[in-house]
C-alpha atoms as a PDB file:
ATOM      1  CA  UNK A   1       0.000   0.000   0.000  1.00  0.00           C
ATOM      2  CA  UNK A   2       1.674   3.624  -0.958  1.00  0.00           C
ATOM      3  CA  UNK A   3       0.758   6.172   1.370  1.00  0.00           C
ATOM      4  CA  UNK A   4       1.693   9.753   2.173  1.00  0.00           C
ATOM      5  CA  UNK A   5       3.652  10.734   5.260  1.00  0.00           C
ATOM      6  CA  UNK A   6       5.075  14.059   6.166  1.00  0.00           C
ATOM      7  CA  UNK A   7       8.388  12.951   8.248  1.00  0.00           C
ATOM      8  CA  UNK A   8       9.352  16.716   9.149  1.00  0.00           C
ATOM      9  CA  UNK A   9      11.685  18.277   6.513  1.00  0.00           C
ATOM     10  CA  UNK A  10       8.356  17.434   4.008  1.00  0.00           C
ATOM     11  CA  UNK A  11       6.001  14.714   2.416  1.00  0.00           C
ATOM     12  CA  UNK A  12       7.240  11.706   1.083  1.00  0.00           C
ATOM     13  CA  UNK A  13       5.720   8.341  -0.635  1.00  0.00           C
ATOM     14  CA  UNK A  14       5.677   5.282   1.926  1.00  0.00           C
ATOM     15  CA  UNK A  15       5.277   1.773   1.050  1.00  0.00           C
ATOM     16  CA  UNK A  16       3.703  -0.268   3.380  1.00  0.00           C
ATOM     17  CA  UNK A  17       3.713  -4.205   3.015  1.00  0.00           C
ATOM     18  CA  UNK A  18       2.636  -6.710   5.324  1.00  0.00           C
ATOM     19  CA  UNK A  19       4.930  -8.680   6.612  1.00  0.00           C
ATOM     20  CA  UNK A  20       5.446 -12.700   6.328  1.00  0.00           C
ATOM     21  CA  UNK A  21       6.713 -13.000   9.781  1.00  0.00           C
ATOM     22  CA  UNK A  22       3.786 -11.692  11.764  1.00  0.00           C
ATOM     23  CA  UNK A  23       0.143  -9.933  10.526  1.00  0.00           C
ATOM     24  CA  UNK A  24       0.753  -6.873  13.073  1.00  0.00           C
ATOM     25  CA  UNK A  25       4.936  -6.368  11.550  1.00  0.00           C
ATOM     26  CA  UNK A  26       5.358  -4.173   8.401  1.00  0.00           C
ATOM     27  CA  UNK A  27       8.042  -3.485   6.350  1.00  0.00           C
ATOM     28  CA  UNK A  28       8.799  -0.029   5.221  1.00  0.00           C
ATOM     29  CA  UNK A  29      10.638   1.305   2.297  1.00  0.00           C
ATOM     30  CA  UNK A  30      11.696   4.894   2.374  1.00  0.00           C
ATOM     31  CA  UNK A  31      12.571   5.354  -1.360  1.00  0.00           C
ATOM     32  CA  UNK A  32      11.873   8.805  -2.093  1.00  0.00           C
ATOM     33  CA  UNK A  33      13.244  10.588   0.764  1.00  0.00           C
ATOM     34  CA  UNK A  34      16.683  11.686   0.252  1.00  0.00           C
ATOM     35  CA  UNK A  35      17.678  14.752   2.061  1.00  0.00           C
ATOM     36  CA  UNK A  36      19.281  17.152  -0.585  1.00  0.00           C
ATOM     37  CA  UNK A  37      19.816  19.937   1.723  1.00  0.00           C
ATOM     38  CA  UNK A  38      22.782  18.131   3.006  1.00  0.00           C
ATOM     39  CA  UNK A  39      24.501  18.670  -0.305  1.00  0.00           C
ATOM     40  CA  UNK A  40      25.156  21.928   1.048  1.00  0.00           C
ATOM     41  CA  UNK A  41      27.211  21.735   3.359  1.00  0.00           C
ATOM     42  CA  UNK A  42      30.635  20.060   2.214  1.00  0.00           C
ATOM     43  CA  UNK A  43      29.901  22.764  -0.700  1.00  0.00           C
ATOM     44  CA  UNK A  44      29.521  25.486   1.345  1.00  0.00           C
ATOM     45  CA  UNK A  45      32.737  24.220   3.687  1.00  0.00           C
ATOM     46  CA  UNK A  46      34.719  24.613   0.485  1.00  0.00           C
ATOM     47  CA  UNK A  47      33.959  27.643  -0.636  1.00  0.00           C
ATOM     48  CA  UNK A  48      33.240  29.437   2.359  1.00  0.00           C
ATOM     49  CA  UNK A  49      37.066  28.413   3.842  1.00  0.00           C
ATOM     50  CA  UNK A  50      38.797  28.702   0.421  1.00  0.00           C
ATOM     51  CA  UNK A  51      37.442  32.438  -0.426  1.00  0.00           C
ATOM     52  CA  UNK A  52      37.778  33.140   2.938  1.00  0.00           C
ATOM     53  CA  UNK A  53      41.399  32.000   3.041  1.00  0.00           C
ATOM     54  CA  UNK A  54      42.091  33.870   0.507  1.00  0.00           C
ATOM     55  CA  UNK A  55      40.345  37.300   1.252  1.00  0.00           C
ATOM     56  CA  UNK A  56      42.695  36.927   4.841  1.00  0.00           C
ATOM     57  CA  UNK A  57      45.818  36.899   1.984  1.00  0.00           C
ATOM     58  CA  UNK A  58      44.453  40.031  -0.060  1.00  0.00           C
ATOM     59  CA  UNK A  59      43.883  41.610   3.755  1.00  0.00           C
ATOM     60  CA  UNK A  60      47.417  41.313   5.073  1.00  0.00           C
ATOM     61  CA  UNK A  61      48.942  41.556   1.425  1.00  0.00           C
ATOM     62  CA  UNK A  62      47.376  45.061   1.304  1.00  0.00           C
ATOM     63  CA  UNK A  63      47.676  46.197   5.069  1.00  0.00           C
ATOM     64  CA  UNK A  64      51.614  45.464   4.871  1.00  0.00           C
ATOM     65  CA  UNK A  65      51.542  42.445   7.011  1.00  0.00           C
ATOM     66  CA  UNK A  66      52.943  39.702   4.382  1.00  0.00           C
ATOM     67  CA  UNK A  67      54.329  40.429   1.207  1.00  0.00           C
ATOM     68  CA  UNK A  68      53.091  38.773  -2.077  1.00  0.00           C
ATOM     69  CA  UNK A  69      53.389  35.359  -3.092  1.00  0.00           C
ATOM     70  CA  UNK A  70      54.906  36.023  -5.809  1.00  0.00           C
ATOM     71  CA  UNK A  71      57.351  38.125  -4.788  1.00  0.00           C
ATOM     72  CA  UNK A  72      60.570  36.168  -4.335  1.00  0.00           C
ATOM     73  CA  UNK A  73      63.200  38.372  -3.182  1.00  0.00           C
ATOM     74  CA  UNK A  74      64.273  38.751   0.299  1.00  0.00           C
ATOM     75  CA  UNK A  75      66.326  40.665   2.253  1.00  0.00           C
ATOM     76  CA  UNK A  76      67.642  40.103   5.755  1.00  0.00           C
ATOM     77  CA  UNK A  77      67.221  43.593   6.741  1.00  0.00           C
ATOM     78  CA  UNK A  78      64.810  45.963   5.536  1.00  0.00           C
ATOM     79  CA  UNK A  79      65.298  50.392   6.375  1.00  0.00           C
ATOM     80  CA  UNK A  80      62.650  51.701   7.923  1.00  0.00           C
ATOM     81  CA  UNK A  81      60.180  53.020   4.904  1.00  0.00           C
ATOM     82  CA  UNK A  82      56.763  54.472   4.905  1.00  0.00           C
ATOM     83  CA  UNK A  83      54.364  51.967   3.998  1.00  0.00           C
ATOM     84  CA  UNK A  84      51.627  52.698   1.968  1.00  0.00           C
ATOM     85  CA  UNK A  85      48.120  51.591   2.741  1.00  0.00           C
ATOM     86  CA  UNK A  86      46.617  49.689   0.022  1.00  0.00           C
ATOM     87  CA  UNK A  87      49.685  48.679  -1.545  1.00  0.00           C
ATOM     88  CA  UNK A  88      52.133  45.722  -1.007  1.00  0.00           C
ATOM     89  CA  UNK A  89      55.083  46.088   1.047  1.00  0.00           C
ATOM     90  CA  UNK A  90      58.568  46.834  -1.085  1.00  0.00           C
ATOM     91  CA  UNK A  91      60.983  45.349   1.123  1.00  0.00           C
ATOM     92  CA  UNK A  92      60.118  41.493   2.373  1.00  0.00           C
ATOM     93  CA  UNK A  93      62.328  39.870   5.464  1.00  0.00           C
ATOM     94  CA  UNK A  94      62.016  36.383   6.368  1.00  0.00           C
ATOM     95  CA  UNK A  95      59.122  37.433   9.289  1.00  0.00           C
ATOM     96  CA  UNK A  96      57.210  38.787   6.259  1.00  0.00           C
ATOM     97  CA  UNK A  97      56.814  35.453   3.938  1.00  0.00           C
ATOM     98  CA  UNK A  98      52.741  34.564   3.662  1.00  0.00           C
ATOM     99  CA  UNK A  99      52.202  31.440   5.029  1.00  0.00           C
ATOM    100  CA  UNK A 100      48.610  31.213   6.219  1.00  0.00           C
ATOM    101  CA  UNK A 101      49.802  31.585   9.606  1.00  0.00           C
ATOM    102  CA  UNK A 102      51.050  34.692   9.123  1.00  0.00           C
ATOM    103  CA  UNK A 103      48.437  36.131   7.239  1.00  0.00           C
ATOM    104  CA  UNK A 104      46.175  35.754   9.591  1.00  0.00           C
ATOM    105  CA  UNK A 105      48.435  37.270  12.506  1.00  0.00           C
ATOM    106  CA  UNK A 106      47.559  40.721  13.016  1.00  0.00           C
ATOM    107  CA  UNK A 107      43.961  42.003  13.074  1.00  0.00           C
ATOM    108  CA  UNK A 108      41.786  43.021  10.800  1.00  0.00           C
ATOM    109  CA  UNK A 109      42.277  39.746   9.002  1.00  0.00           C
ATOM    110  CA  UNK A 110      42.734  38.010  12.128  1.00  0.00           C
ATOM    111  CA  UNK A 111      39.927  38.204  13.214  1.00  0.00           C
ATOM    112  CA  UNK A 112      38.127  36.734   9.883  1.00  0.00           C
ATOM    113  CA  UNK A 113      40.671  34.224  10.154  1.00  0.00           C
ATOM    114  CA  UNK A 114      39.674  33.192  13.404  1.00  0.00           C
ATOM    115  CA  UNK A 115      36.125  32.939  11.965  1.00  0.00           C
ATOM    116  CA  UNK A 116      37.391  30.444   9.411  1.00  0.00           C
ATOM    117  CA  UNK A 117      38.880  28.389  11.812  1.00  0.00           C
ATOM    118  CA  UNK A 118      35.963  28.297  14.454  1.00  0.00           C
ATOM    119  CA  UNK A 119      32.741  27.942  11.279  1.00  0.00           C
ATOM    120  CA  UNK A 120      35.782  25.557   9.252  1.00  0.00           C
ATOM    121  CA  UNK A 121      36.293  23.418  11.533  1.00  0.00           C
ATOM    122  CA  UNK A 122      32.161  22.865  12.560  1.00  0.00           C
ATOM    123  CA  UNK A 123      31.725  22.298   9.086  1.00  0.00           C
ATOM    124  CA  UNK A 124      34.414  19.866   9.167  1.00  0.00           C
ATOM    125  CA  UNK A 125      32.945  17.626  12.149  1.00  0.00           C
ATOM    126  CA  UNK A 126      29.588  17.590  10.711  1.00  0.00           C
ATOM    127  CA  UNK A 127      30.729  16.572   7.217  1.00  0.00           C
ATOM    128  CA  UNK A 128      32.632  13.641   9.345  1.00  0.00           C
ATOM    129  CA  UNK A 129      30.084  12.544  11.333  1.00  0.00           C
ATOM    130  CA  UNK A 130      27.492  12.216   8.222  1.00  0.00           C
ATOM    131  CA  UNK A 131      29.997  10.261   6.226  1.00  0.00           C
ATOM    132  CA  UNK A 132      30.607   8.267   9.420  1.00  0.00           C
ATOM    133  CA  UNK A 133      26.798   7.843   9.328  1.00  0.00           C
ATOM    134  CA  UNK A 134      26.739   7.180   5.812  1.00  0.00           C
ATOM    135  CA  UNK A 135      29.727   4.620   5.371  1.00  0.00           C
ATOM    136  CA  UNK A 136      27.729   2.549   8.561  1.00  0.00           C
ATOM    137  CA  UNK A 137      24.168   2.876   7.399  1.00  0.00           C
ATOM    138  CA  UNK A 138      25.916   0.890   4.097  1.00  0.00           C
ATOM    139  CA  UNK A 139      26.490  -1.848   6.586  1.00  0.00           C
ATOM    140  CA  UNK A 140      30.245  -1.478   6.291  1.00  0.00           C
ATOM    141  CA  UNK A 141      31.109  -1.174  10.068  1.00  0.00           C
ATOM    142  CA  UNK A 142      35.338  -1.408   9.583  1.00  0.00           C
ATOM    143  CA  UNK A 143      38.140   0.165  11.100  1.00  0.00           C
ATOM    144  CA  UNK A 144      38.420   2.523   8.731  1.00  0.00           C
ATOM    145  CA  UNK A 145      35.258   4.512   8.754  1.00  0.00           C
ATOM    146  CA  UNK A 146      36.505   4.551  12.797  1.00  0.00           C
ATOM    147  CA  UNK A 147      39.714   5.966  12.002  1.00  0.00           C
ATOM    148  CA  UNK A 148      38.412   8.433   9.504  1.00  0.00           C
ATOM    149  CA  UNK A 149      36.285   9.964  12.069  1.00  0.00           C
ATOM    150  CA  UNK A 150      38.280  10.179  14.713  1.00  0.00           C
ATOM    151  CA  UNK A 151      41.015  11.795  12.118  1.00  0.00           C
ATOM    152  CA  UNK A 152      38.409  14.019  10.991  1.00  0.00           C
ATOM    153  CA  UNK A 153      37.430  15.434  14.259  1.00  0.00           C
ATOM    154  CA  UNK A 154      41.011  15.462  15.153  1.00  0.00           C
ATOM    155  CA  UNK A 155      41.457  17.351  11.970  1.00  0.00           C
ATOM    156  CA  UNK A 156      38.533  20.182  13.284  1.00  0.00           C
ATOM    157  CA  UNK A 157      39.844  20.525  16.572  1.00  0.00           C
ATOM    158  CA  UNK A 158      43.273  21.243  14.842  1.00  0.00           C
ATOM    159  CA  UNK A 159      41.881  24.490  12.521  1.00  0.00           C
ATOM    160  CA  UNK A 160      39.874  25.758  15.836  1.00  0.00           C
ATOM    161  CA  UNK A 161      43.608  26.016  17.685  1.00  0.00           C
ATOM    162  CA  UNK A 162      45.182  27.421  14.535  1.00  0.00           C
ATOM    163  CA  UNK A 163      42.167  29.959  14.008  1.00  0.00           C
ATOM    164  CA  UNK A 164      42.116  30.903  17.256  1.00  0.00           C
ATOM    165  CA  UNK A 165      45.813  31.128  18.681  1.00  0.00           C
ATOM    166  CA  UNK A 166      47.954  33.446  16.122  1.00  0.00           C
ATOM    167  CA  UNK A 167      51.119  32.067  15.395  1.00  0.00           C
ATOM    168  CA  UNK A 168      52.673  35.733  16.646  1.00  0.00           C
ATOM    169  CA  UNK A 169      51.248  35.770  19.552  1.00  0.00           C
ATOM    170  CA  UNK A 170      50.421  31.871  20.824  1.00  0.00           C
ATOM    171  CA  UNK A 171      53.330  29.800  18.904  1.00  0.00           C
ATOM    172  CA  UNK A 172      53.678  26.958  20.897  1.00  0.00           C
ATOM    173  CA  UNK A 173      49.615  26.604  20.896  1.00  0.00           C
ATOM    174  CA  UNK A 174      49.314  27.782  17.144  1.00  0.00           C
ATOM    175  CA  UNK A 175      52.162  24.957  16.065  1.00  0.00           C
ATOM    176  CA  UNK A 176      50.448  22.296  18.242  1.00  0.00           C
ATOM    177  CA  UNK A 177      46.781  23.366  16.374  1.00  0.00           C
ATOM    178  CA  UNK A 178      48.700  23.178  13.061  1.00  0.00           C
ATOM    179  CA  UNK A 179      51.226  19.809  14.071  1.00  0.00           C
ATOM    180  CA  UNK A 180      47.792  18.255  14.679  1.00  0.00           C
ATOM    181  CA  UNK A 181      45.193  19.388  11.848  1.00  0.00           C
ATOM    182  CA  UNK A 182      47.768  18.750   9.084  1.00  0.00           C
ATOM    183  CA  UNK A 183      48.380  15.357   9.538  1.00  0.00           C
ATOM    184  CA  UNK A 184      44.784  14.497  10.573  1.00  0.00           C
ATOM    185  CA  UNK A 185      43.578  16.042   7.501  1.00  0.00           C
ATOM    186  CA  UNK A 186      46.195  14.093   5.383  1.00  0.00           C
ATOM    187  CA  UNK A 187      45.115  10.654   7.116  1.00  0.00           C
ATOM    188  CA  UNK A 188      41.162  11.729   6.374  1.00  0.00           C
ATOM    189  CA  UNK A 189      41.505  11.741   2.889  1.00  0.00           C
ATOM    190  CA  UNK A 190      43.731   9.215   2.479  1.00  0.00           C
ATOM    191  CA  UNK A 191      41.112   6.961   4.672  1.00  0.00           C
ATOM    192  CA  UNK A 192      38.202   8.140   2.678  1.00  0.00           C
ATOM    193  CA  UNK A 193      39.545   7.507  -0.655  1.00  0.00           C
ATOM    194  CA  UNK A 194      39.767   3.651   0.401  1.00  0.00           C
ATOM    195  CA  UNK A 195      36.555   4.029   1.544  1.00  0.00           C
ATOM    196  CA  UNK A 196      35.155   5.290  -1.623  1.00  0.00           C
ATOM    197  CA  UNK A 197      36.916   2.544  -3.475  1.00  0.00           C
ATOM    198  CA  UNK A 198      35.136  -0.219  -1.287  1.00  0.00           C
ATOM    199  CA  UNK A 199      31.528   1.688  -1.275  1.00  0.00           C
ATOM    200  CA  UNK A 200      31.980   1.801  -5.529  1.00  0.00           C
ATOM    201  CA  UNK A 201      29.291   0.248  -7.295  1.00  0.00           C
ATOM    202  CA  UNK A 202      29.236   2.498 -10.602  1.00  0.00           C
ATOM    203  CA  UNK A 203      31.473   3.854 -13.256  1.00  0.00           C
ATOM    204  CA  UNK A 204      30.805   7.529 -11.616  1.00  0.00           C
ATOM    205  CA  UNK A 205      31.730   6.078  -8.383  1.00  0.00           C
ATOM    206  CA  UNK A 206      35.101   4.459  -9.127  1.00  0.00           C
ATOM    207  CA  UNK A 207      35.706   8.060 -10.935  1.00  0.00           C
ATOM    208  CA  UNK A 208      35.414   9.735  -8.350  1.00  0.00           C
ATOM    209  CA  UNK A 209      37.400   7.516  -5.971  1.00  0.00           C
ATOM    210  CA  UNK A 210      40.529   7.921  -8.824  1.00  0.00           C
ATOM    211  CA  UNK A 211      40.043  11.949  -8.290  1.00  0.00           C
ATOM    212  CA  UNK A 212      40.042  11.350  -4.835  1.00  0.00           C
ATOM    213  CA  UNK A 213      43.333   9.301  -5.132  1.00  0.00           C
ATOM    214  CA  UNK A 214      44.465  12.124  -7.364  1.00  0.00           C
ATOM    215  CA  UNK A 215      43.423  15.035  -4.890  1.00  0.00           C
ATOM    216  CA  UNK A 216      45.172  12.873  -1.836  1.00  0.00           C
ATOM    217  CA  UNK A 217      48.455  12.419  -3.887  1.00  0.00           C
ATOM    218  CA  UNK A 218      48.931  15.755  -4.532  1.00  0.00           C
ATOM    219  CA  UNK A 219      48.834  16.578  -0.794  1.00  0.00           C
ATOM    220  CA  UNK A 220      50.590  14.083   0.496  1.00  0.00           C
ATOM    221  CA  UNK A 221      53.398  15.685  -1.961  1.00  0.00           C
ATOM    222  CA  UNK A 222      52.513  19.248  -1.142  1.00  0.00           C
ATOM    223  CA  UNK A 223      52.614  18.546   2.663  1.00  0.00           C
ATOM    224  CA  UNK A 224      55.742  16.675   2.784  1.00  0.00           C
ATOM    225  CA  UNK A 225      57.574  19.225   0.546  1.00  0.00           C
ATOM    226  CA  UNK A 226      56.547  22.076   2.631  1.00  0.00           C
ATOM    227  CA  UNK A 227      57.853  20.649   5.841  1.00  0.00           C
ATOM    228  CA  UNK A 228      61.109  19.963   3.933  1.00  0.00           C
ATOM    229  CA  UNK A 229      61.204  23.195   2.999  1.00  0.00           C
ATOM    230  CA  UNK A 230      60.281  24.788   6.553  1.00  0.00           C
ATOM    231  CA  UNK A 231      62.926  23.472   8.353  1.00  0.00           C
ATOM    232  CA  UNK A 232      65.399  25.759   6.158  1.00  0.00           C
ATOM    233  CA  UNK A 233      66.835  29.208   6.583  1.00  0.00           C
ATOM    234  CA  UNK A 234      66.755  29.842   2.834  1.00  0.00           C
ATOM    235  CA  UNK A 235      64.508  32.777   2.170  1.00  0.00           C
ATOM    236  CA  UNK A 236      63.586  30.654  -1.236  1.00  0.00           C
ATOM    237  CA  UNK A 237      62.437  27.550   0.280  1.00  0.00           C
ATOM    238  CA  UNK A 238      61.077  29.231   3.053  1.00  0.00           C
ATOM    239  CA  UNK A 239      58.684  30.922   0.036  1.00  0.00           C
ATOM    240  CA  UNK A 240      58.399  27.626  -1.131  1.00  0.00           C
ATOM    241  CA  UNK A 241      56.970  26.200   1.898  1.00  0.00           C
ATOM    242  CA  UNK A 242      54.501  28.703   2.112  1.00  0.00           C
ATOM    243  CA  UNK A 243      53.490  27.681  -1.751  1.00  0.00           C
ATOM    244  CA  UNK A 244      53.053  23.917  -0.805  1.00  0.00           C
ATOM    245  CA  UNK A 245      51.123  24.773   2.431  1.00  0.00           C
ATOM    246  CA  UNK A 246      48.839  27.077   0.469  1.00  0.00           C
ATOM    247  CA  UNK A 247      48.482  23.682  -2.191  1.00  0.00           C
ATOM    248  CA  UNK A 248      47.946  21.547   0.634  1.00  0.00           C
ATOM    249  CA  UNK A 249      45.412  23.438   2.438  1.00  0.00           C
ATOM    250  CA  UNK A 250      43.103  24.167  -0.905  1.00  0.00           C
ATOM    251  CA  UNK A 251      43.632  20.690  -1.861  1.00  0.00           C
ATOM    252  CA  UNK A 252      42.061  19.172   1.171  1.00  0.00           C
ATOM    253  CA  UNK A 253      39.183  21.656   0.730  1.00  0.00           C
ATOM    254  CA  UNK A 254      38.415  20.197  -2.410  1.00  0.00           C
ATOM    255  CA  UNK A 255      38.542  16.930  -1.485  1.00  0.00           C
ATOM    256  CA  UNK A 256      35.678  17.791   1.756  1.00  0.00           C
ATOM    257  CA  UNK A 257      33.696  19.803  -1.363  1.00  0.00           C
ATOM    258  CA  UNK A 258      33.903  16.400  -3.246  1.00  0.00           C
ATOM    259  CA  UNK A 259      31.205  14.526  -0.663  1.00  0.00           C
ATOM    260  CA  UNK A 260      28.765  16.532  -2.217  1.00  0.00           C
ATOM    261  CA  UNK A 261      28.573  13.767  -4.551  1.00  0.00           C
ATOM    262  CA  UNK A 262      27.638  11.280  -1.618  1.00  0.00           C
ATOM    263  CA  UNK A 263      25.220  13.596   0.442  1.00  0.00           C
ATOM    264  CA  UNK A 264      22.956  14.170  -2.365  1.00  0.00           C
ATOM    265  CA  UNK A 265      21.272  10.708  -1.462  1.00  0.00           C
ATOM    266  CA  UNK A 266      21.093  10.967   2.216  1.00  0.00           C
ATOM    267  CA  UNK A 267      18.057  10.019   3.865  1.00  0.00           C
ATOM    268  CA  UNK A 268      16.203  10.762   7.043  1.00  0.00           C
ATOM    269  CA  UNK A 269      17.653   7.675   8.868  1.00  0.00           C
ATOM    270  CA  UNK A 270      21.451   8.304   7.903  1.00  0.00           C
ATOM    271  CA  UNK A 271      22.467  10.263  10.744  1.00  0.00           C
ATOM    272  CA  UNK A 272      20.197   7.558  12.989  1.00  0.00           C
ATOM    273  CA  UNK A 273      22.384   4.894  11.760  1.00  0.00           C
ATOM    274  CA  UNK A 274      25.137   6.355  13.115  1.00  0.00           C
ATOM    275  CA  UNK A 275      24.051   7.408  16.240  1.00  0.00           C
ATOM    276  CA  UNK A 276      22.652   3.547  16.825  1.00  0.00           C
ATOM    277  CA  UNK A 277      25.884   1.937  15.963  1.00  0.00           C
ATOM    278  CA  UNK A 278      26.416   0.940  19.509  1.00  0.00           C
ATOM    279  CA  UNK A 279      22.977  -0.601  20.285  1.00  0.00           C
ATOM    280  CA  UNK A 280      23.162  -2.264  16.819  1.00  0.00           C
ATOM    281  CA  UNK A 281      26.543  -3.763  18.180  1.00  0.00           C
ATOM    282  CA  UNK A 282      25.375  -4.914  21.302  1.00  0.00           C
ATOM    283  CA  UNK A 283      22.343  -6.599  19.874  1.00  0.00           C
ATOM    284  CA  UNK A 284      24.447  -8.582  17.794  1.00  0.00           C
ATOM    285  CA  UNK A 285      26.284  -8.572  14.414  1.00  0.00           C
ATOM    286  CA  UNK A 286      27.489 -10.972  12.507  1.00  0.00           C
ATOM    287  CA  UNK A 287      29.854 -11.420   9.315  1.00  0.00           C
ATOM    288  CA  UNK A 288      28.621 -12.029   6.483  1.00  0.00           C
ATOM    289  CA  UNK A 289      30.440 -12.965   2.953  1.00  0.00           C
ATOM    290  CA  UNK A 290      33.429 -10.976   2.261  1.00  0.00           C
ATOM    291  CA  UNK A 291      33.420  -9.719   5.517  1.00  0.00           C
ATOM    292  CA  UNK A 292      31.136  -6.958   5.477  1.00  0.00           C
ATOM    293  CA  UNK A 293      28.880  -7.226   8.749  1.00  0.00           C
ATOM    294  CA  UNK A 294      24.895  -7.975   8.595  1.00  0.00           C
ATOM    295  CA  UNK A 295      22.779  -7.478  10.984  1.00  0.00           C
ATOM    296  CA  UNK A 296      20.880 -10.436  12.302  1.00  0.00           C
ATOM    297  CA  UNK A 297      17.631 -11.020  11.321  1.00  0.00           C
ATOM    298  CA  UNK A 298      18.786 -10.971   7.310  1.00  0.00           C
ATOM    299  CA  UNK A 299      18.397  -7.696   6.309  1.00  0.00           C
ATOM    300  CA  UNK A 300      20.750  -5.600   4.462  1.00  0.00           C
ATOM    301  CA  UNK A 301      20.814  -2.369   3.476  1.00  0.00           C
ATOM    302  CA  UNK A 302      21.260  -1.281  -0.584  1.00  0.00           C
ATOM    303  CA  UNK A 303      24.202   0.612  -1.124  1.00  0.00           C
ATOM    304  CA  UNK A 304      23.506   4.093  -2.445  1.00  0.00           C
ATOM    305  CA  UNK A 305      25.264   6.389  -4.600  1.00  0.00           C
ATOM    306  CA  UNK A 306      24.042   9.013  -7.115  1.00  0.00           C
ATOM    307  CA  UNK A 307      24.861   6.763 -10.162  1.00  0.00           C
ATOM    308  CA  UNK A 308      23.100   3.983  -8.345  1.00  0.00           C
ATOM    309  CA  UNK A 309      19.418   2.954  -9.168  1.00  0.00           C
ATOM    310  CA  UNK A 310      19.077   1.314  -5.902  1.00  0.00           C
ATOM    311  CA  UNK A 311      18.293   3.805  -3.537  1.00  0.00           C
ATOM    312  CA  UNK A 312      16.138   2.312  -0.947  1.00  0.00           C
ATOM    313  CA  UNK A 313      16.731   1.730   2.894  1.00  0.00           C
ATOM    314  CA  UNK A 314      14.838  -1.233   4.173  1.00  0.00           C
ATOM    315  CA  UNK A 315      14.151  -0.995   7.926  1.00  0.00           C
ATOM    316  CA  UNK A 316      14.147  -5.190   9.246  1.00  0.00           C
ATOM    317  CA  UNK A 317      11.348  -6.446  10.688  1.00  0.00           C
ATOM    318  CA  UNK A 318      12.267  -6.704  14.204  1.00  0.00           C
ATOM    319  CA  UNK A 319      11.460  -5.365  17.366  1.00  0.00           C
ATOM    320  CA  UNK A 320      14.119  -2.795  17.216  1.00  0.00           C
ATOM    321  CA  UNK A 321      12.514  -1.680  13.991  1.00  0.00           C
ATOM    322  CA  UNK A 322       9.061  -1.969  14.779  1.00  0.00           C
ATOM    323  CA  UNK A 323      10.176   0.699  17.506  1.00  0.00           C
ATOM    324  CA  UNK A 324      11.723   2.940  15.391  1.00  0.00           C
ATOM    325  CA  UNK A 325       8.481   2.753  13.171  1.00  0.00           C
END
């Protein structure tokens, strides 16, 4: 029987059918609720924190508290000059190379950049948790979705320290924030794009998990080089470094703007799964073939993916489902 129901973010079809196991169990399919809104937000976490990033560069380029990135010559000492507002510095010393860091060190752009850290990293967590929720509503309950959102969170907590405690003024805090999101972010992608691989059932999908491969090779390279380059007194590879952390921090925004591919088919029970991971474990699961887990009772969920046709989430006809009915 199809029926209407309004499940609060607006009316969807419902198919009820009566189950074999007992007259008063039903089995529901909720096949045409996907919750687009959610496409929003790893969009919105990518352009909001690259445009922002890069308004906090324009900000201390033209207040005379970096010099350009393409400027390449340094000098160790620099006379004192008027500087003119509007217009990038002249002279450049070492303390005046833009890493992000140090663009966002002095206020006005400070304090924007402490905004992008604080909303960045929020964004962050709840893109995290809902892939979390995503990966284990697809019955795929392995040590890597685990790790991926605990290195995501990890990864949040990071930018909030770095957004928050300017490297001029907080350094050990502001190197701790950055010693921490960096590699957290690096191990999130990396983690997801094995996840994506596993969780491929299309052409579109195994696409996507080669871009992702793509997007986590070239920071891997980008983050490596720049701590090479960091470690050096050379006013050149010092300017380097601050080239492959700029890479490195837009290329990990693209990869969290990339899930909007995923979150276009999440549905009203995604987020449930995940918060229900613990009672599902302590009622019991069990392995099935190729070692994905199934809950008992036989019921499986369809994986979904925009170049999927199978896009329905079957609730099982037990009393744990019954009560969330």
């Amino acid at each position: 029987m199809k029926v209407q129901q309004d499940f609060g973010f607006g009316k969807c079809w419902v198919h009820q059918q009566e189950s074999h196991f007992h007259p008063s169990c039903s089995l529901i399919h909720l096949s045409s609720c996907p919750m687009t809104a959610w496409i929003v937000l790893p969009f919105s976490l990518s352009a909001f924190s690259i445009t922002g990033i890069w308004i906090v560069y324009a900000m201390a380029v033209m207040n005379n508290h970096v010099c350009p990135v393409e400027n390449w010559s340094y000098n160790v000492t620099c006379t004192e000059e008027a500087a003119r507002q509007g217009f990038p510095k002249t002279c450049c010393t070492l303390q005046d190379i833009p890493l992000i860091s140090k663009c966002g060190s002095f206020p006005p752009e400070s304090c924007l950049f402490s905004l992008i850290g604080n909303v960045g990293g929020f964004m962050v967590a709840m893109v995290c948790l809902l892939r979390y929720a995503q990966v284990v509503e697809h019955s795929h309950h392995c040590w890597f979705n685990s790790s991926a959102l605990v290195s995501g969170c990890v990864n949040a907590l990071g930018l909030v320290m770095v957004g928050n405690f300017q490297v001029d003024h907080a350094k050990s805090l502001h190197y701790v924030g950055a010693g921490v999101a960096f590699p957290a972010g690096l191990l999130f992608v990396c983690l997801q794009c094995v996840l994506t691989y596993r969780l491929a059932i299309t052409s579109l999908d195994y696409w996507m998990a080669y871009f992702r491969v793509a997007l986590a090779a070239g920071a891997t390279v980008s983050l490596v080089l720049s701590g090479i380059f960091f470690i050096h007194e050379s006013f050149v590879l010092q300017h380097a470094a601050a080239i492959c952390e700029w890479v490195f921090t837009v290329d990990i925004l693209v990869f969290y703007g990339t899930f909007t591919y995923e979150f276009g088919t999440v549905t009203n029970d995604t987020m449930m799964a995940g918060l229900q991971r613990g009672h599902q474990l302590g009622s019991g699961v069990i392995t099935g073939t190729g070692g994905r887990p199934v809950p008992l009772g036989g019921g499986t969920k369809g994986l979904k993916s925009p170049g999927s046709s199978n896009t329905s989430t079957h609730l099982n006809c037990t009393p744990e489902g019954i009560a969330m009915l």
